[in-house]
C-alpha atoms as a PDB file:
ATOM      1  CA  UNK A   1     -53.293  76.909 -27.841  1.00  0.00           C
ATOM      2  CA  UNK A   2     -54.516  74.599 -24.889  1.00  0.00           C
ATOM      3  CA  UNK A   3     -54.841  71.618 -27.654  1.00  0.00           C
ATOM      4  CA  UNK A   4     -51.697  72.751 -29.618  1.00  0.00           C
ATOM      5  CA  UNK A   5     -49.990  72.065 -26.116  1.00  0.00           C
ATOM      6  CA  UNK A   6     -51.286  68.849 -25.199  1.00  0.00           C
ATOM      7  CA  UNK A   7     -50.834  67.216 -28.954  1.00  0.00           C
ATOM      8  CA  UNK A   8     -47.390  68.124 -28.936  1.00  0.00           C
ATOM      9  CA  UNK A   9     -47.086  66.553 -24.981  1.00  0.00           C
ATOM     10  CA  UNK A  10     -48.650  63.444 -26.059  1.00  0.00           C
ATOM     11  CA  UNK A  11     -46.261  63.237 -29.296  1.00  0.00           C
ATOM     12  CA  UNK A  12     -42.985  63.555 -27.171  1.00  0.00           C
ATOM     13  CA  UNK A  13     -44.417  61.380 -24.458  1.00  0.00           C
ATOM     14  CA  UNK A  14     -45.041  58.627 -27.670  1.00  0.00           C
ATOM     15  CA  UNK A  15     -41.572  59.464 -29.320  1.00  0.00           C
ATOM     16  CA  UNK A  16     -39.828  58.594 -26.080  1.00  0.00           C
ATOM     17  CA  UNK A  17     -41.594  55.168 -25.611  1.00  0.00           C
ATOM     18  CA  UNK A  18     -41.346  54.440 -28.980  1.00  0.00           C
ATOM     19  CA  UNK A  19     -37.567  55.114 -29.137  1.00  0.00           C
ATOM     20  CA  UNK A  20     -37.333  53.248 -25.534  1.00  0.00           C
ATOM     21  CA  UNK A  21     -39.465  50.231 -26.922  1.00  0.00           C
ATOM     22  CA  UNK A  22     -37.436  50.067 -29.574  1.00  0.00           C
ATOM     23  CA  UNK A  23     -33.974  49.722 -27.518  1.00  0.00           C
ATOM     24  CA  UNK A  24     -35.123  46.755 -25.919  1.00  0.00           C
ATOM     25  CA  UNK A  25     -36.562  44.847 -28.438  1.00  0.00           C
ATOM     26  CA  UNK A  26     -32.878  44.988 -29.395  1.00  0.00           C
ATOM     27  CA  UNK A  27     -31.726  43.925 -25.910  1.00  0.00           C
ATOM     28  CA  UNK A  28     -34.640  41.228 -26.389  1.00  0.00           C
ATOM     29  CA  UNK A  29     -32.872  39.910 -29.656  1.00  0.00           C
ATOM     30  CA  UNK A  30     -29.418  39.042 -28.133  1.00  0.00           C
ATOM     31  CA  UNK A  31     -30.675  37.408 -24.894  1.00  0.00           C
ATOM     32  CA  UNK A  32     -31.758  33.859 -26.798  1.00  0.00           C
ATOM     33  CA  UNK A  33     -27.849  33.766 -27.277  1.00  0.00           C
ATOM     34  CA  UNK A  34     -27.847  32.815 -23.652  1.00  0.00           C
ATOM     35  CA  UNK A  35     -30.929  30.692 -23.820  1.00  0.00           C
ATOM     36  CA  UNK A  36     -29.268  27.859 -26.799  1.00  0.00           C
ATOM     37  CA  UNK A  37     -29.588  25.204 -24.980  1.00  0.00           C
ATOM     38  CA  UNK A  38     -33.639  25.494 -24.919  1.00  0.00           C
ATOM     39  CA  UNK A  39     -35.327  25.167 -28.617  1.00  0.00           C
ATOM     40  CA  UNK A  40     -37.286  28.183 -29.949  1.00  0.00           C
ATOM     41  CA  UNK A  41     -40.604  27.409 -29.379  1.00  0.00           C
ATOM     42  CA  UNK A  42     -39.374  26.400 -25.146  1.00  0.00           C
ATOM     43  CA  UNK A  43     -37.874  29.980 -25.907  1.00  0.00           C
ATOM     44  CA  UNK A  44     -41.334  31.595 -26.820  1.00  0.00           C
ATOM     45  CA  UNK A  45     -43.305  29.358 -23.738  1.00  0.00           C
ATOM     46  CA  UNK A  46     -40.934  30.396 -21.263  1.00  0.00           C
ATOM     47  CA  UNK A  47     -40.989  33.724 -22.498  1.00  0.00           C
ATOM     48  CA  UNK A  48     -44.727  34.190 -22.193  1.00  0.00           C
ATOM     49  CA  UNK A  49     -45.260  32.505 -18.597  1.00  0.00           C
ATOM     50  CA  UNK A  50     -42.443  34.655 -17.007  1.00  0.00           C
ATOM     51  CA  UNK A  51     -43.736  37.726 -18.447  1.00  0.00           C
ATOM     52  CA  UNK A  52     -47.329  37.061 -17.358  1.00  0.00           C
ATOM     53  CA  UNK A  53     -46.852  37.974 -13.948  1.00  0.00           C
ATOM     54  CA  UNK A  54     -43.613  40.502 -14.294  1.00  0.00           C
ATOM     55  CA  UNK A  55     -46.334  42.645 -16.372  1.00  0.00           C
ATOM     56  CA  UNK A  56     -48.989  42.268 -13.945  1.00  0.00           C
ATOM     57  CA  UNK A  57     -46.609  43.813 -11.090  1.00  0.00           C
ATOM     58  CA  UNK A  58     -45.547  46.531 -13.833  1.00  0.00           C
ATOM     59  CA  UNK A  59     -49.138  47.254 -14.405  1.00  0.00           C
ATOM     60  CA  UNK A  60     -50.215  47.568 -10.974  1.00  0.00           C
ATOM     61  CA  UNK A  61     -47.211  49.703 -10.193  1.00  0.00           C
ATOM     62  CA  UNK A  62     -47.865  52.017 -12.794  1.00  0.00           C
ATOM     63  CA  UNK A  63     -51.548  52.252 -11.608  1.00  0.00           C
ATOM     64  CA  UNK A  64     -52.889  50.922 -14.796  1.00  0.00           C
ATOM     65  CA  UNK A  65     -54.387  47.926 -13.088  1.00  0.00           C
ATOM     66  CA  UNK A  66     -57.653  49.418 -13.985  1.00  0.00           C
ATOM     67  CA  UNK A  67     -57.181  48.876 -17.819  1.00  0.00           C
ATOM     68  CA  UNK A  68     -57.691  45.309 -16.979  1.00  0.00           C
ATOM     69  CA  UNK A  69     -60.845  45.619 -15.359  1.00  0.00           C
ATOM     70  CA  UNK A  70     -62.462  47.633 -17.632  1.00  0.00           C
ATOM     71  CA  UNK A  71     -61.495  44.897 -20.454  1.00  0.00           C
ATOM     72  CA  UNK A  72     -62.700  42.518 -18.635  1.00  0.00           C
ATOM     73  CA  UNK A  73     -65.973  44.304 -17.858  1.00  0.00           C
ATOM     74  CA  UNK A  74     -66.475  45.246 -21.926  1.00  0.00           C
ATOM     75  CA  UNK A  75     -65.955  41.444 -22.712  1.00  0.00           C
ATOM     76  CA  UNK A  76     -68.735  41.162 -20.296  1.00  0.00           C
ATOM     77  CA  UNK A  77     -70.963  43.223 -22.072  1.00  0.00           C
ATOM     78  CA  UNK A  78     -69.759  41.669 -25.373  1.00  0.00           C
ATOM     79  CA  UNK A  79     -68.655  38.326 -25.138  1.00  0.00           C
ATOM     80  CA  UNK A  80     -67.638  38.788 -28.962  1.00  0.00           C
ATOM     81  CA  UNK A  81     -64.865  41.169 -28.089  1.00  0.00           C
ATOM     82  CA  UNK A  82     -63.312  37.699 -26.318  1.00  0.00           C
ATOM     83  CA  UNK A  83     -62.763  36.554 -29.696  1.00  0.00           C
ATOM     84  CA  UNK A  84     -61.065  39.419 -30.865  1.00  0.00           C
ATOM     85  CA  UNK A  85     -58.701  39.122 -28.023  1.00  0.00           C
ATOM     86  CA  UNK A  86     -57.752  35.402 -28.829  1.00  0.00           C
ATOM     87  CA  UNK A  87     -57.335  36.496 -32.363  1.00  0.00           C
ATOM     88  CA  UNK A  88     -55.234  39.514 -30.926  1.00  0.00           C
ATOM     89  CA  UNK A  89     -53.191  36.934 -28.815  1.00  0.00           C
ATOM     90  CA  UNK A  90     -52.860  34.359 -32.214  1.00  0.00           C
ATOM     91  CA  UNK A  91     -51.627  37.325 -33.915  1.00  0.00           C
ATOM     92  CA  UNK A  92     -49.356  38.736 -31.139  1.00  0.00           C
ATOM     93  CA  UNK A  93     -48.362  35.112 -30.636  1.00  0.00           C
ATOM     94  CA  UNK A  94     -46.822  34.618 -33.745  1.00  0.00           C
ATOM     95  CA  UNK A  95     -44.642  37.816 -33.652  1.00  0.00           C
ATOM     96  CA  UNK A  96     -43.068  36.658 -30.072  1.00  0.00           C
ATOM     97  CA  UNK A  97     -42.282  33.104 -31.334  1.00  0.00           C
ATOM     98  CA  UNK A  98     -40.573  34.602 -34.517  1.00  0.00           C
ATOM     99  CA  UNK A  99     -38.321  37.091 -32.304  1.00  0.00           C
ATOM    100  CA  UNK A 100     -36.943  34.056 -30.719  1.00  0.00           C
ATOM    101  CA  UNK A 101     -36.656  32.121 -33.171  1.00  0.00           C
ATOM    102  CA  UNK A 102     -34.530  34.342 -36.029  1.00  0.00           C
ATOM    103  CA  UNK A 103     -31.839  35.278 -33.434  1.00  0.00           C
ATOM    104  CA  UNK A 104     -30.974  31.437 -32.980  1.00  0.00           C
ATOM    105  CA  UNK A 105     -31.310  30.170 -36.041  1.00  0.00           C
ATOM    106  CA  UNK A 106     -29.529  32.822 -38.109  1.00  0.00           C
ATOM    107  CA  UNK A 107     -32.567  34.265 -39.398  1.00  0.00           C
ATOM    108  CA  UNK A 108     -32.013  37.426 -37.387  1.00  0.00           C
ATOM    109  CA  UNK A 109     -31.651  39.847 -40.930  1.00  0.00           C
ATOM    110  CA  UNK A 110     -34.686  38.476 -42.743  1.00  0.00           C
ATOM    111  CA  UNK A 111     -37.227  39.404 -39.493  1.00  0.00           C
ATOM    112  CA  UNK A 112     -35.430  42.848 -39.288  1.00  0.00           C
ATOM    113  CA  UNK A 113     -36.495  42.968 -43.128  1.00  0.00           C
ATOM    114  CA  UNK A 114     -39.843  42.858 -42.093  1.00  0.00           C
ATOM    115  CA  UNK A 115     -39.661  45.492 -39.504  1.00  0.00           C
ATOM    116  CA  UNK A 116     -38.572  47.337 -42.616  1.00  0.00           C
ATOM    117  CA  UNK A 117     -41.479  46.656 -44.546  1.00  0.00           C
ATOM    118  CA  UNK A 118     -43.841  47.258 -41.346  1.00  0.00           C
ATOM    119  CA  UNK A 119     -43.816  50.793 -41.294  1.00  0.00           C
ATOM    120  CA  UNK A 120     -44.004  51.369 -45.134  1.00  0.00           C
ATOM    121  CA  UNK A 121     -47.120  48.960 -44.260  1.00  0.00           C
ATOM    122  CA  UNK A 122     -48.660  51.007 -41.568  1.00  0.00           C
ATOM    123  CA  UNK A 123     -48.319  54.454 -43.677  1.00  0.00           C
ATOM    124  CA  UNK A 124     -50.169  53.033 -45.960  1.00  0.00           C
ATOM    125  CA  UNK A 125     -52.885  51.627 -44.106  1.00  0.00           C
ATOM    126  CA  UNK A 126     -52.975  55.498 -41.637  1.00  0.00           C
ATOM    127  CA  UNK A 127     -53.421  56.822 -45.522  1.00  0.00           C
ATOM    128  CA  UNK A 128     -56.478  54.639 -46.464  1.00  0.00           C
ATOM    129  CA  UNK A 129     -58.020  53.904 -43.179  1.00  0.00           C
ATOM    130  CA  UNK A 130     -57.331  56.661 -41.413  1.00  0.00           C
ATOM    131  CA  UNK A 131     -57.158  59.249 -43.981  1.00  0.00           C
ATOM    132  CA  UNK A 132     -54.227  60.582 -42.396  1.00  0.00           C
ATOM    133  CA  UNK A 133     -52.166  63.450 -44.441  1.00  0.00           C
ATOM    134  CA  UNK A 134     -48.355  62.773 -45.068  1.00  0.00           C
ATOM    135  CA  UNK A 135     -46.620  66.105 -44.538  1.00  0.00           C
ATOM    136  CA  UNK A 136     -43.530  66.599 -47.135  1.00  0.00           C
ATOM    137  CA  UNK A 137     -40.880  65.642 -45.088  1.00  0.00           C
ATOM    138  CA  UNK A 138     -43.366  61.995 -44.218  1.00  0.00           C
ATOM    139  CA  UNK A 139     -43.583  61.386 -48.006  1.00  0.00           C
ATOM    140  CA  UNK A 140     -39.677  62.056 -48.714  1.00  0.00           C
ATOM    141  CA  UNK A 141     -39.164  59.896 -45.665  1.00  0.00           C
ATOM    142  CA  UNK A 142     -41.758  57.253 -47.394  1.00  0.00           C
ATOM    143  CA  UNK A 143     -39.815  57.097 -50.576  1.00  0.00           C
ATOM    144  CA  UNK A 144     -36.524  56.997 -49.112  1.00  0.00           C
ATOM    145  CA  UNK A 145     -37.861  53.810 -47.208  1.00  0.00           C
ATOM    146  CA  UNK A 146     -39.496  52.870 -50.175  1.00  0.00           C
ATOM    147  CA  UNK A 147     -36.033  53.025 -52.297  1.00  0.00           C
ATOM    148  CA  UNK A 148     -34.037  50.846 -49.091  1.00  0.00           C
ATOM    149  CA  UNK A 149     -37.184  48.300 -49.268  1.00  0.00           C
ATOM    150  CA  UNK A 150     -37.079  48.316 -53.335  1.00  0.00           C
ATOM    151  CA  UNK A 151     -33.596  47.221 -53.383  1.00  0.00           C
ATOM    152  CA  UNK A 152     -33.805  44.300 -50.804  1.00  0.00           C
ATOM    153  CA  UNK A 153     -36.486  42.972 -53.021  1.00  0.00           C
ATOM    154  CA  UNK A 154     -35.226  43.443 -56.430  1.00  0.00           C
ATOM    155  CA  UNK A 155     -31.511  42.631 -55.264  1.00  0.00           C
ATOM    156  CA  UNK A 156     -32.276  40.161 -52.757  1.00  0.00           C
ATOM    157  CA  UNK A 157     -33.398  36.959 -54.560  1.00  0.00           C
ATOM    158  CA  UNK A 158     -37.082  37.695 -52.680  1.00  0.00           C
ATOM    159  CA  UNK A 159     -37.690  37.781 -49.417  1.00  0.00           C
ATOM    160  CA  UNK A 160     -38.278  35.132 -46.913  1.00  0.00           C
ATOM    161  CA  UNK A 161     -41.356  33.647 -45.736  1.00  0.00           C
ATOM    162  CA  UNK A 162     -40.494  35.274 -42.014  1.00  0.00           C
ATOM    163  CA  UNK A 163     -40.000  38.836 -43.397  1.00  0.00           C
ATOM    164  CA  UNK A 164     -44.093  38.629 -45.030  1.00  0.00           C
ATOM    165  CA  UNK A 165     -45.184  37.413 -41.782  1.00  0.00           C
ATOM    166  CA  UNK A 166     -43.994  40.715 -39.618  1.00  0.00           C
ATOM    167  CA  UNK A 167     -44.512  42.770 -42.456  1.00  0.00           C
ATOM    168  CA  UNK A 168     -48.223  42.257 -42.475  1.00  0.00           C
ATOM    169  CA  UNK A 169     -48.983  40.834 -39.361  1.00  0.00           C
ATOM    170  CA  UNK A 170     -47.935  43.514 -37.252  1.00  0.00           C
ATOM    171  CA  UNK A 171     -50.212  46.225 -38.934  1.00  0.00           C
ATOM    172  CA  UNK A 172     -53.272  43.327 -39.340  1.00  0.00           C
ATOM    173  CA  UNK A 173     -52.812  43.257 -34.947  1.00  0.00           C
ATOM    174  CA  UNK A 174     -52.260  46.743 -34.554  1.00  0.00           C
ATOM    175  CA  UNK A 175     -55.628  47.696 -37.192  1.00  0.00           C
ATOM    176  CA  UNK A 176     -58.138  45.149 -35.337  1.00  0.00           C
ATOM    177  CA  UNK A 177     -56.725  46.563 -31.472  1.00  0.00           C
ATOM    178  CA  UNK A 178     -57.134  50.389 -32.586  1.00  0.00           C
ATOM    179  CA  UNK A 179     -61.094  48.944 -34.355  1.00  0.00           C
ATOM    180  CA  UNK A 180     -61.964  47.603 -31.571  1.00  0.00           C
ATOM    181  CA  UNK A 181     -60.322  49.864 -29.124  1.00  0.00           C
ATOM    182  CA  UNK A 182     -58.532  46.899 -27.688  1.00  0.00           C
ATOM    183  CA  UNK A 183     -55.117  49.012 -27.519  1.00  0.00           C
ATOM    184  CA  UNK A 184     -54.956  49.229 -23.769  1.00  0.00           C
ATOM    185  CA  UNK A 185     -51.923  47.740 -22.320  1.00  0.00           C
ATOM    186  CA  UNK A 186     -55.011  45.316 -19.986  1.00  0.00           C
ATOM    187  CA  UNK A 187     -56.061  44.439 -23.312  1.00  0.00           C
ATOM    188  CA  UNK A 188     -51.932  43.576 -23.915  1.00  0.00           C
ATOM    189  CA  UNK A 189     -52.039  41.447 -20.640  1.00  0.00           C
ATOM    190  CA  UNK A 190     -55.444  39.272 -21.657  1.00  0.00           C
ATOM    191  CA  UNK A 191     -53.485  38.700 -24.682  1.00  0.00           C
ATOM    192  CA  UNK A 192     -50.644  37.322 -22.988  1.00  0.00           C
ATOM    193  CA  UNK A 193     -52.507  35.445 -20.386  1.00  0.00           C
ATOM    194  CA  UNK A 194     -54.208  33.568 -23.378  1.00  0.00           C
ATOM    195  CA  UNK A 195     -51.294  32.781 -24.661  1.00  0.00           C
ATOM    196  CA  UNK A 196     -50.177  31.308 -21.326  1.00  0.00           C
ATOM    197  CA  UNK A 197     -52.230  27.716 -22.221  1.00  0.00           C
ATOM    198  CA  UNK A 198     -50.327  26.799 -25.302  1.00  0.00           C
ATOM    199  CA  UNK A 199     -47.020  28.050 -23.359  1.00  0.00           C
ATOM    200  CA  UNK A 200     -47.409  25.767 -20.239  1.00  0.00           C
ATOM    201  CA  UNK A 201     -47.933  23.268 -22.775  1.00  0.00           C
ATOM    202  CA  UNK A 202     -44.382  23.800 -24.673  1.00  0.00           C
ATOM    203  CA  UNK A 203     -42.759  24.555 -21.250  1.00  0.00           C
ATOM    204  CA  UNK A 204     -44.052  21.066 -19.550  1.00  0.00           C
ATOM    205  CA  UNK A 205     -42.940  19.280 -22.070  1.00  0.00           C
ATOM    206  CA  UNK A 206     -39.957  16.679 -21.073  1.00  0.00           C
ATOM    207  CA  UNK A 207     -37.213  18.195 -22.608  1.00  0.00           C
ATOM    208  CA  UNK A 208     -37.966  21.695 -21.741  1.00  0.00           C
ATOM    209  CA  UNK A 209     -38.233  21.052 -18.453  1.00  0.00           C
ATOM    210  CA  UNK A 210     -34.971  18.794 -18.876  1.00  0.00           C
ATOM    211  CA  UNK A 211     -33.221  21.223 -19.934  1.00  0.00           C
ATOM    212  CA  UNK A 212     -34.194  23.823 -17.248  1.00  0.00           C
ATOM    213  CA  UNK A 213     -33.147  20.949 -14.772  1.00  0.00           C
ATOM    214  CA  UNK A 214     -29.843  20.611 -16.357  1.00  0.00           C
ATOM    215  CA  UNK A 215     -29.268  23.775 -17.430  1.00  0.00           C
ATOM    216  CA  UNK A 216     -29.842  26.464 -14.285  1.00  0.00           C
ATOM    217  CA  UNK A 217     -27.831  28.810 -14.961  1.00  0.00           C
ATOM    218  CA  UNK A 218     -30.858  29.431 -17.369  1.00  0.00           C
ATOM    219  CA  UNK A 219     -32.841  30.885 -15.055  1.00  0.00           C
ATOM    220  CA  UNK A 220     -31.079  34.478 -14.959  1.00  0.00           C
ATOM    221  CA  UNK A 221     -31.743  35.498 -18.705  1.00  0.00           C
ATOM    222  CA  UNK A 222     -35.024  33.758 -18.999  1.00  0.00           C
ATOM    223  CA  UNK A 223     -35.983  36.615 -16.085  1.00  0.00           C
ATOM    224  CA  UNK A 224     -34.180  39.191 -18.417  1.00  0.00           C
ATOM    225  CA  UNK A 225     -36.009  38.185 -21.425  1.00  0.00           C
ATOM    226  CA  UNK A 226     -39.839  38.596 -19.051  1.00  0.00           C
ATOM    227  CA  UNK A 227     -38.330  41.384 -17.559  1.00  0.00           C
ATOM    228  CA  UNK A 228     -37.423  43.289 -20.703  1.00  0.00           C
ATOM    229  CA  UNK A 229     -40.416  42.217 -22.542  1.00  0.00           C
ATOM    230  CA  UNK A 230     -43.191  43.401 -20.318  1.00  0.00           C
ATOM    231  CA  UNK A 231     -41.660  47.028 -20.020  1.00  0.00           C
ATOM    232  CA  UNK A 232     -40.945  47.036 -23.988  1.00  0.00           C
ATOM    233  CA  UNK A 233     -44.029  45.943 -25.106  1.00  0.00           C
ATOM    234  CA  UNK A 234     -45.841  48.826 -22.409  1.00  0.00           C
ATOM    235  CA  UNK A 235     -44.147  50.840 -24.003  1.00  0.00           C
ATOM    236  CA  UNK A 236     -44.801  50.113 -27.289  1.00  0.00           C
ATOM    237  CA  UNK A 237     -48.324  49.849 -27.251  1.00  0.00           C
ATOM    238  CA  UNK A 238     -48.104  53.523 -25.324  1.00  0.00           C
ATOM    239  CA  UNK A 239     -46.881  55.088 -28.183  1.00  0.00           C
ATOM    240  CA  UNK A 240     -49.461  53.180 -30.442  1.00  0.00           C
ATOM    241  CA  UNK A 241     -51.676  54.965 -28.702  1.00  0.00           C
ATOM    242  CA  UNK A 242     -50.171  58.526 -28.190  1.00  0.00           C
ATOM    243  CA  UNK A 243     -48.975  58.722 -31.651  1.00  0.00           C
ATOM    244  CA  UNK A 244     -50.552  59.352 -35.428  1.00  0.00           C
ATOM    245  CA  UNK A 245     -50.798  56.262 -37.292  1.00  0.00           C
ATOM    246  CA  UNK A 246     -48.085  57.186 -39.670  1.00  0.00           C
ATOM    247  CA  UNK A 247     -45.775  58.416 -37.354  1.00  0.00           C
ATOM    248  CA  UNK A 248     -46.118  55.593 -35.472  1.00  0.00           C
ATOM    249  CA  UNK A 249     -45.384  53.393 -38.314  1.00  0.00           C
ATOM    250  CA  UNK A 250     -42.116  56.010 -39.416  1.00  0.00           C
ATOM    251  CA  UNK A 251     -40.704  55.826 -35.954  1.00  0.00           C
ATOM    252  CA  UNK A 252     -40.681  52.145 -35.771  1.00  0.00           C
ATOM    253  CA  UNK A 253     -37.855  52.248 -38.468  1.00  0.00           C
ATOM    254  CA  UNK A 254     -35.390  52.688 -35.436  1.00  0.00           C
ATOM    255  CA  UNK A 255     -36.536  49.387 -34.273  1.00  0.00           C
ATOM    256  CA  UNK A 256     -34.950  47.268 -37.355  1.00  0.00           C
ATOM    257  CA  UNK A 257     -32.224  49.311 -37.160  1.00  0.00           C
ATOM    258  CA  UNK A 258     -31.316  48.321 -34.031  1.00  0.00           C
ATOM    259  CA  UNK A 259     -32.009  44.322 -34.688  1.00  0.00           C
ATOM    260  CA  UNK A 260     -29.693  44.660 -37.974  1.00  0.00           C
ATOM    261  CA  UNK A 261     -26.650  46.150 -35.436  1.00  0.00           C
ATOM    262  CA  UNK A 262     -27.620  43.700 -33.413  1.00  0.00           C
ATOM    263  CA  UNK A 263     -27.513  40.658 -35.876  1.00  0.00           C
ATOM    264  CA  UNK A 264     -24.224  41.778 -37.685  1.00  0.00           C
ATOM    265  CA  UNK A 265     -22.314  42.543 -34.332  1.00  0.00           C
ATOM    266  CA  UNK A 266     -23.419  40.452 -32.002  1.00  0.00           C
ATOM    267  CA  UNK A 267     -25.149  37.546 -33.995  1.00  0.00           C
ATOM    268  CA  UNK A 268     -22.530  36.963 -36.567  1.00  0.00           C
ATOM    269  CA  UNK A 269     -24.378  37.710 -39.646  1.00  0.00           C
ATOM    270  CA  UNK A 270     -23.183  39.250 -42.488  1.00  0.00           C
ATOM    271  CA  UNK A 271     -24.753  42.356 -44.924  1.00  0.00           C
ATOM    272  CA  UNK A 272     -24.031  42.074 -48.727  1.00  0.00           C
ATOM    273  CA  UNK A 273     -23.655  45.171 -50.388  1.00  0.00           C
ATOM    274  CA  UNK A 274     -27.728  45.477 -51.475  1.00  0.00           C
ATOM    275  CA  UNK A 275     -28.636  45.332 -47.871  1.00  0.00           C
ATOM    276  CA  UNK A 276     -26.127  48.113 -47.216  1.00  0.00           C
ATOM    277  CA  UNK A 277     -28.372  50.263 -49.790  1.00  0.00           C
ATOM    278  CA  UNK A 278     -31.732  48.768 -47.828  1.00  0.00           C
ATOM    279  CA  UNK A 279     -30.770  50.320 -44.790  1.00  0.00           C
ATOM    280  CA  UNK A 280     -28.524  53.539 -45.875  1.00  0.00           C
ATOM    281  CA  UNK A 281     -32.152  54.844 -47.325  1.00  0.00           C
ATOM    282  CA  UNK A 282     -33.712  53.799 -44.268  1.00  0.00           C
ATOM    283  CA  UNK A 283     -30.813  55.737 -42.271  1.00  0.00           C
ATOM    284  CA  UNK A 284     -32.060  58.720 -45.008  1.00  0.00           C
ATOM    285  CA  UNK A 285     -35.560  58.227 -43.739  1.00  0.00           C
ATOM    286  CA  UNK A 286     -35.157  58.452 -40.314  1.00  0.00           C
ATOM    287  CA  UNK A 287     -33.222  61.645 -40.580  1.00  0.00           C
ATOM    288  CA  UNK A 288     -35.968  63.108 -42.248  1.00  0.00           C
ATOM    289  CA  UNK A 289     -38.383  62.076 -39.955  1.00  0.00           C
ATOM    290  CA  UNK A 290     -36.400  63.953 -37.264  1.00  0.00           C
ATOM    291  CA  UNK A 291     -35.567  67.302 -39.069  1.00  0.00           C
ATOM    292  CA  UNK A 292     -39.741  67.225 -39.811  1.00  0.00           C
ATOM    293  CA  UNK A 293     -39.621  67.261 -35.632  1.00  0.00           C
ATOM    294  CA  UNK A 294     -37.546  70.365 -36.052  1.00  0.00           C
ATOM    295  CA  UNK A 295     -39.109  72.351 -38.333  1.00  0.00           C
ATOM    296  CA  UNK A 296     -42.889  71.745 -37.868  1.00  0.00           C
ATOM    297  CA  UNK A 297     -42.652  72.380 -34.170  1.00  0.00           C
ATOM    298  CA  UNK A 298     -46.216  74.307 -32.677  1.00  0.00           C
ATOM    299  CA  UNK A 299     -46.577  77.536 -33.706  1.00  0.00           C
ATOM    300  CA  UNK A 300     -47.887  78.466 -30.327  1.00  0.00           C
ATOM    301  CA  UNK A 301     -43.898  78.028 -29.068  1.00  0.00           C
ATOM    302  CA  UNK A 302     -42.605  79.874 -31.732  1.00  0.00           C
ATOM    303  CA  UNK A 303     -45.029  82.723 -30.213  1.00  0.00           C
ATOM    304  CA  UNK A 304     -43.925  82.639 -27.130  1.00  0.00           C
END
């Protein structure tokens, strides 16, 4: 009963930073709106050195200060591990410099493809690595996804080269962190401080720092976009860690979700009628994720 209770307290506590995370990595996709004037990759450097520091305050805040000494004391111990983490960081890398790039260059639908394909991605690998069991309502979930993602590709002319790179790269980062047990959010803040050398070289560059000059009002939502970022990707790697592989991966369907009401409304793009399908089954999917919430609730409550 005492484990019953604490599984299903650590599976709300990852629901609600998943669902959080989720809501502003949407916020995250409309604020390079405000940043045009600065290219993407001055979006991704600038990005990286303000959230550097607004994450260490966050993590000392939240008392979690210590998960950055103890990485830094098992990288000691095994200096290998300090290659995983600049792998980590390539990897992580990557993902951040798409997110600003797709919003700005009208890519914004083909990324929030690939956080489509992520979670079908992640099931998958919680089923073979993991040997995690899909309850019914998971698998009906799984092939309503699977339908949505089927269409986009056979209706679709393909997908684009940015939708493969989330679609795998995300579960490739999340597989070698959870391996390694380098899923702590100081593991998340080496990973960004690495990344800080190639973004003070973008951001010194003269017309990034040109356009910062000329440009101040810039300022503001750059702070937003380090602001927003450290507390969503906390939270995201929270419920990485709270959650089942699988549900992990299902729940992250909200997150595309978000960026495609977010692209169409706010970005300008448009949705042809087989996207409409993609993301109707995904709609389908998430529903059944959340009735399986409902019904397979501990038996221990029921009891009481």
């Amino acid at each position: 009963m005492h484990s019953e209770h604490l599984r299903s307290a650590s599976t709300s506590r990852g629901v609600i930073a998943s669902v959080g995370a989720s809501a502003l990595f949407a916020t995250l996709y409309v604020l390079p709106e405000y940043l045009g004037a600065l290219s993407p990759t001055a979006i991704f450097a600038w990005r990286v050195i303000v959230t550097v520091p607004l994450l260490t305050v966050l993590l000392m805040a939240m008392r979690e200060w210590g998960a950055v000494r103890a990485i830094a004391r098992r990288v000691r111990r095994k200096p290998l591990l300090a290659g995983v983490q600049v792998v980590n960081a390539g990897l992580l890398g990557v993902q951040v410099w798409l997110f600003g790039w797709a919003p700005v260059t009208g890519h914004g639908l083909d990324v929030a493809l690939g956080y489509f394909l992520m979670p079908l991605v992640m099931v998958l690998v919680g089923v073979l690595l993991h040997r995690e069991r899909l309850t019914g309502w998971r698998m009906a979930a799984v092939a309503a996804a699977a339908v949505g993602v089927g269409a986009a590709l056979l209706g679709g002319g393909g997908i684009s080269w940015s939708t493969v790179v989330v679609a795998l790269g995300y579960p490739l980062y999340f597989v070698i962190r959870r391996r390694t047990a380098l899923d702590s959010p100081g593991a998340l803040w080496f990973e960004l401080a690495i990344l800080l050398v190639p973004s003070v070289v973008f951001a010194v560059q003269p017309d990034s720092l040109a356009t910062i000059v000329e440009h101040p009002e810039l300022i503001v939502p750059l702070l937003l976009l380090g602001l927003v970022s450290s507390v969503a990707l906390v939270a995201y790697l929270a419920a990485s860690r709270l959650l089942s592989f699988s549900l992990f991966g299902l729940l992250t369907y909200l997150e595309p979700v978000l960026l495609v009401v977010v692209a169409v409304l706010l970005l300008g793009e448009t949705v042809s009628t087989t996207q409409m399908l993609t993301y109707g089954a995904i709609a389908v999917a998430i529903l059944l994720l959340c009735v399986e919430g409902v019904v397979h609730r501990p038996r221990g409550y029921r009891r009481k």
